[in-house]
Protein backbone atom coordinates (compact mmCIF):
# COMPACT_ATOMS: atom_id res chain seq x y z
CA UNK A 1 -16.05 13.61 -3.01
CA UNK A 2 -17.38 13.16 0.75
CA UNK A 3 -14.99 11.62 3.64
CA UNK A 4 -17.00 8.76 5.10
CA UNK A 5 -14.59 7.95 8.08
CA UNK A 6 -11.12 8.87 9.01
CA UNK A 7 -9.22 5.67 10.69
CA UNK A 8 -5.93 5.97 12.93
CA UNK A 9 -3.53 3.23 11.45
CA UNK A 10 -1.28 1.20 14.10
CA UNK A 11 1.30 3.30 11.77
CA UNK A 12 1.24 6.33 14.10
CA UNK A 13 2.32 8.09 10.70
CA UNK A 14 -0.44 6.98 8.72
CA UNK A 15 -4.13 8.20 8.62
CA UNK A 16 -6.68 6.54 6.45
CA UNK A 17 -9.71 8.41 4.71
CA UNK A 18 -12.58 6.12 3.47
CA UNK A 19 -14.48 8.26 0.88
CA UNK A 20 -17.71 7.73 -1.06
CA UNK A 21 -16.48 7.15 -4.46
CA UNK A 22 -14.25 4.64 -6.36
CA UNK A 23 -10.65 5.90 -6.77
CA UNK A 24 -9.43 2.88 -8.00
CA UNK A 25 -10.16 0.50 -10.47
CA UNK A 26 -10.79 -2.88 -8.88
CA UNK A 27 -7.62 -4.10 -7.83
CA UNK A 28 -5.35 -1.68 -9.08
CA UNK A 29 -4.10 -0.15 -6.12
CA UNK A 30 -1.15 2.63 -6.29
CA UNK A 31 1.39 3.68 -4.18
CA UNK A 32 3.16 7.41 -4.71
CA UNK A 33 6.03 8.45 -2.71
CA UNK A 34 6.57 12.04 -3.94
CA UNK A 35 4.70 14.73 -6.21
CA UNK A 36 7.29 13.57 -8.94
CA UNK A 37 5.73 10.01 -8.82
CA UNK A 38 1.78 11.16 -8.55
CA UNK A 39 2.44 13.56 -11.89
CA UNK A 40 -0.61 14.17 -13.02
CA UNK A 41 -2.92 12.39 -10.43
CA UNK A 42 -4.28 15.68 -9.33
CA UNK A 43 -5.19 13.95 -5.96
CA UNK A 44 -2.14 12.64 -5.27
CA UNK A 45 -0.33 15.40 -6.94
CA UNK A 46 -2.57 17.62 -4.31
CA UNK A 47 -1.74 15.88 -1.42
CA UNK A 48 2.01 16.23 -1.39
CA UNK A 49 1.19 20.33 -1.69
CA UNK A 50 0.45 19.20 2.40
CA UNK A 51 3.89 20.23 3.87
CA UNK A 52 5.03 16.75 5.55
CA UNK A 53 2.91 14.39 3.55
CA UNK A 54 5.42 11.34 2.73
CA UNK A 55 3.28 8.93 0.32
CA UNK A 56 -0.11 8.71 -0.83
CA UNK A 57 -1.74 5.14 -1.08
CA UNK A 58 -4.97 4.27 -2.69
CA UNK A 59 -7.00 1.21 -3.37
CA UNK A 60 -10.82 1.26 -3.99
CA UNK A 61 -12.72 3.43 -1.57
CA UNK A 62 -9.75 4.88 1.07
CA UNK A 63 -6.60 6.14 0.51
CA UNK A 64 -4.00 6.17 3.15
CA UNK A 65 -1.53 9.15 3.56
CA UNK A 66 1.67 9.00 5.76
CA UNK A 67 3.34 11.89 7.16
CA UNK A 68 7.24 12.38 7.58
CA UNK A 69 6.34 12.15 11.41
CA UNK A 70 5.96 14.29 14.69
CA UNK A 71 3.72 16.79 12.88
CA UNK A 72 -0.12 17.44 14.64
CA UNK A 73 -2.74 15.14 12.78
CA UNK A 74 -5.38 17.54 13.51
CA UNK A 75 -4.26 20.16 12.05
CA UNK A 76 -2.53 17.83 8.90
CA UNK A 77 -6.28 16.00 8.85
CA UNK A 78 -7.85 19.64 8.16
CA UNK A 79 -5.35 20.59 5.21
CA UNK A 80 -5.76 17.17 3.61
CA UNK A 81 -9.62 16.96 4.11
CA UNK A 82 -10.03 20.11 1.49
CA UNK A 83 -7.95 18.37 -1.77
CA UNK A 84 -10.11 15.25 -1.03
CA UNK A 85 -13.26 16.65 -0.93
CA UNK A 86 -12.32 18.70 -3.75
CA UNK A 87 -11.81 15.64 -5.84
CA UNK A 88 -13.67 14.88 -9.03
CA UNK A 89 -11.16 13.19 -10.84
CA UNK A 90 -11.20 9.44 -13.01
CA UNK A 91 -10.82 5.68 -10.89
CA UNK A 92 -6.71 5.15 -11.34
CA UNK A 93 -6.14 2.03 -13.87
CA UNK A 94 -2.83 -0.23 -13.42
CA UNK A 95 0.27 0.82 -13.72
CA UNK A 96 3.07 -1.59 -15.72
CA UNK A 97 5.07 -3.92 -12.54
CA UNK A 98 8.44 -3.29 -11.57
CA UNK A 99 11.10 -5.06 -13.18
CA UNK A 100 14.49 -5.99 -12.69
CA UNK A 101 17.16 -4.62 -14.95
CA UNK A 102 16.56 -7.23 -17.59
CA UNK A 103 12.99 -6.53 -17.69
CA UNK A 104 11.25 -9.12 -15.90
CA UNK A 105 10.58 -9.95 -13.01
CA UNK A 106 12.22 -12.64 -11.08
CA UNK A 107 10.55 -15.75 -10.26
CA UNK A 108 6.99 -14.85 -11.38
CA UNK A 109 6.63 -18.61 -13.35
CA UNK A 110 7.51 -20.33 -10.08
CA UNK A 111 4.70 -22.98 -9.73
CA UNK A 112 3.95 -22.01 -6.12
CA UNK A 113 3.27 -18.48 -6.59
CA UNK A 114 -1.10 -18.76 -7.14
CA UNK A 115 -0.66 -20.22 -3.69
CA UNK A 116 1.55 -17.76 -2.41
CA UNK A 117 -0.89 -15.08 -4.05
CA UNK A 118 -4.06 -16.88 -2.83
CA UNK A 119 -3.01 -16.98 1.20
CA UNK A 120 -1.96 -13.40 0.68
CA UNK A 121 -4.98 -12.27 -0.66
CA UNK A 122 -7.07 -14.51 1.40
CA UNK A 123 -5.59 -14.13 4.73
CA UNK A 124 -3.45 -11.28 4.35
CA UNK A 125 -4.46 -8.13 2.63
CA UNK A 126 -8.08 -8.20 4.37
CA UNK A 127 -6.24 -6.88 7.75
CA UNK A 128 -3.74 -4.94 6.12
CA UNK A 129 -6.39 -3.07 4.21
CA UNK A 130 -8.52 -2.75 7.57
CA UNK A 131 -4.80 -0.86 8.69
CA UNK A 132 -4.68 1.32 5.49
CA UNK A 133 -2.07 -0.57 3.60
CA UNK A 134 -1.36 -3.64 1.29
CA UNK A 135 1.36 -5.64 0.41
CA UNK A 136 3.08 -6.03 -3.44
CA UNK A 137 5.09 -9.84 -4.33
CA UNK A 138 8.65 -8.53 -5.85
CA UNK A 139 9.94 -12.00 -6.82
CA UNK A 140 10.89 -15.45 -5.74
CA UNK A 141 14.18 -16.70 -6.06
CA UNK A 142 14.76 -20.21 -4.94
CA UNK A 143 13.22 -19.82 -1.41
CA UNK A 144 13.11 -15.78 -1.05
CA UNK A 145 9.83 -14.24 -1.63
CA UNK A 146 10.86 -10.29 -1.93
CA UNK A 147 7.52 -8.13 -1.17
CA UNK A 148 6.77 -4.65 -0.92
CA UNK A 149 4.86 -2.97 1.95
CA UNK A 150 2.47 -0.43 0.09
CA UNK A 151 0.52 2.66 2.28
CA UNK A 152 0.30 2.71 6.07
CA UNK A 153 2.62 -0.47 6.15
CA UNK A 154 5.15 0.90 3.95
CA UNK A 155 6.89 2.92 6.61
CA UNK A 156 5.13 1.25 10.59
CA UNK A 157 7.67 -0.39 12.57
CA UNK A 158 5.66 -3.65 13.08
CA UNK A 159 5.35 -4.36 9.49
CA UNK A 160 9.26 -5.20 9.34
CA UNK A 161 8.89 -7.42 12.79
CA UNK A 162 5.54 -8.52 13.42
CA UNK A 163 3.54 -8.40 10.34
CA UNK A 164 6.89 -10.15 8.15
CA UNK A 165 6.66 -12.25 10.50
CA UNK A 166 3.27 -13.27 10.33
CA UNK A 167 3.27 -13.18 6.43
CA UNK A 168 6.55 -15.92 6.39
CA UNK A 169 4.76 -17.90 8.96
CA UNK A 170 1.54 -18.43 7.11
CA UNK A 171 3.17 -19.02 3.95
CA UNK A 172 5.46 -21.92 5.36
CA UNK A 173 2.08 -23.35 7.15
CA UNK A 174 -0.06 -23.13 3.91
CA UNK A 175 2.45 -23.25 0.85
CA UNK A 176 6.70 -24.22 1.81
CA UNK A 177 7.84 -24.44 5.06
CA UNK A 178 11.27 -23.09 3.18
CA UNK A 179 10.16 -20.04 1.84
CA UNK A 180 11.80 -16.60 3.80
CA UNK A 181 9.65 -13.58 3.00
CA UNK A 182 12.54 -9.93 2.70
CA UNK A 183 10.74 -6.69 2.20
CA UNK A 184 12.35 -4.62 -0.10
């Protein structure tokens, strides 16, 4: 697999490769937070052999990986360059959604969520993506929409200020001006 670019994220802990060849199936984007989780995604799995490598994020073309922090990216961007280009493996399919402890997840019927999906993939995910990162709907209950950060935004400061922010904004402009968006 050839690296096509290497972007700094406004995550100073997160670098994002853009590489040549599908690793994802269209829209199945996934998120690993420790060799336990990748298993056997040999990339993944690969990655966290990097001492300091903290998650592993990948959706289509890129892949974002996030340090632990204060470690030199040059010398990180070397080790991780050689499991990447390495890489021959299959495009990832889904993986099943989290649930709660009953087995569903909460709110998903709620009649506003295609809007709240629709302004997020619209008007959201397009800049996260440009940042390396993504963001996952949780639930609703009542007026709390519970979302997961996924790659470079999983773990920047801004994404818990600024970005949230942003995100709740929008979707009391476009869909309820009640709704309070929590990362979890």
């Amino acid at each position: 697999m050839k690296i096509l670019d290497i972007e700094y994220t406004p995550n100073p802990n997160a670098v994002k490769f853009v590489v040549d060849e599908p690793l994802t199936m269209m829209g199945h984007n996934r998120t690993f937070g420790s060799a336990e989780e990748a298993g056997e995604v040999e990339l993944a799995a690969a990655l966290f052999e990097v001492a300091g490598v903290q998650s592993v994020y990948m959706a289509g073309t890129w892949l974002t990986v996030t340090q632990e922090g204060g470690l030199d990216w040059r010398a990180l961007l070397r080790e991780l360059a050689e499991p990447i280009r390495r890489h021959d493996g299959p495009r990832l399919g889904a993986v099943a959604a989290p649930t709660t402890e009953t087995g569903e997840r909460p709110g998903m019927d709620d009649p506003r969520l295609p809007k709240i999906r629709e302004v997020l993939e619209e008007q959201i995910l397009p800049f996260l993506e440009g940042d390396g990162g993504g963001v996952e709907i949780q639930g609703l209950v009542d007026d709390q929409l519970f979302i997961r950060y996924q790659g470079a935004c999983g773990t920047c400061p801004s994404s818990t200020t600024g970005t949230m922010m942003a995100i709740e904004n929008l979707l009391q402009m476009e869909v309820d001006p009640d709704l309070e968006v929590i990362a979890v």
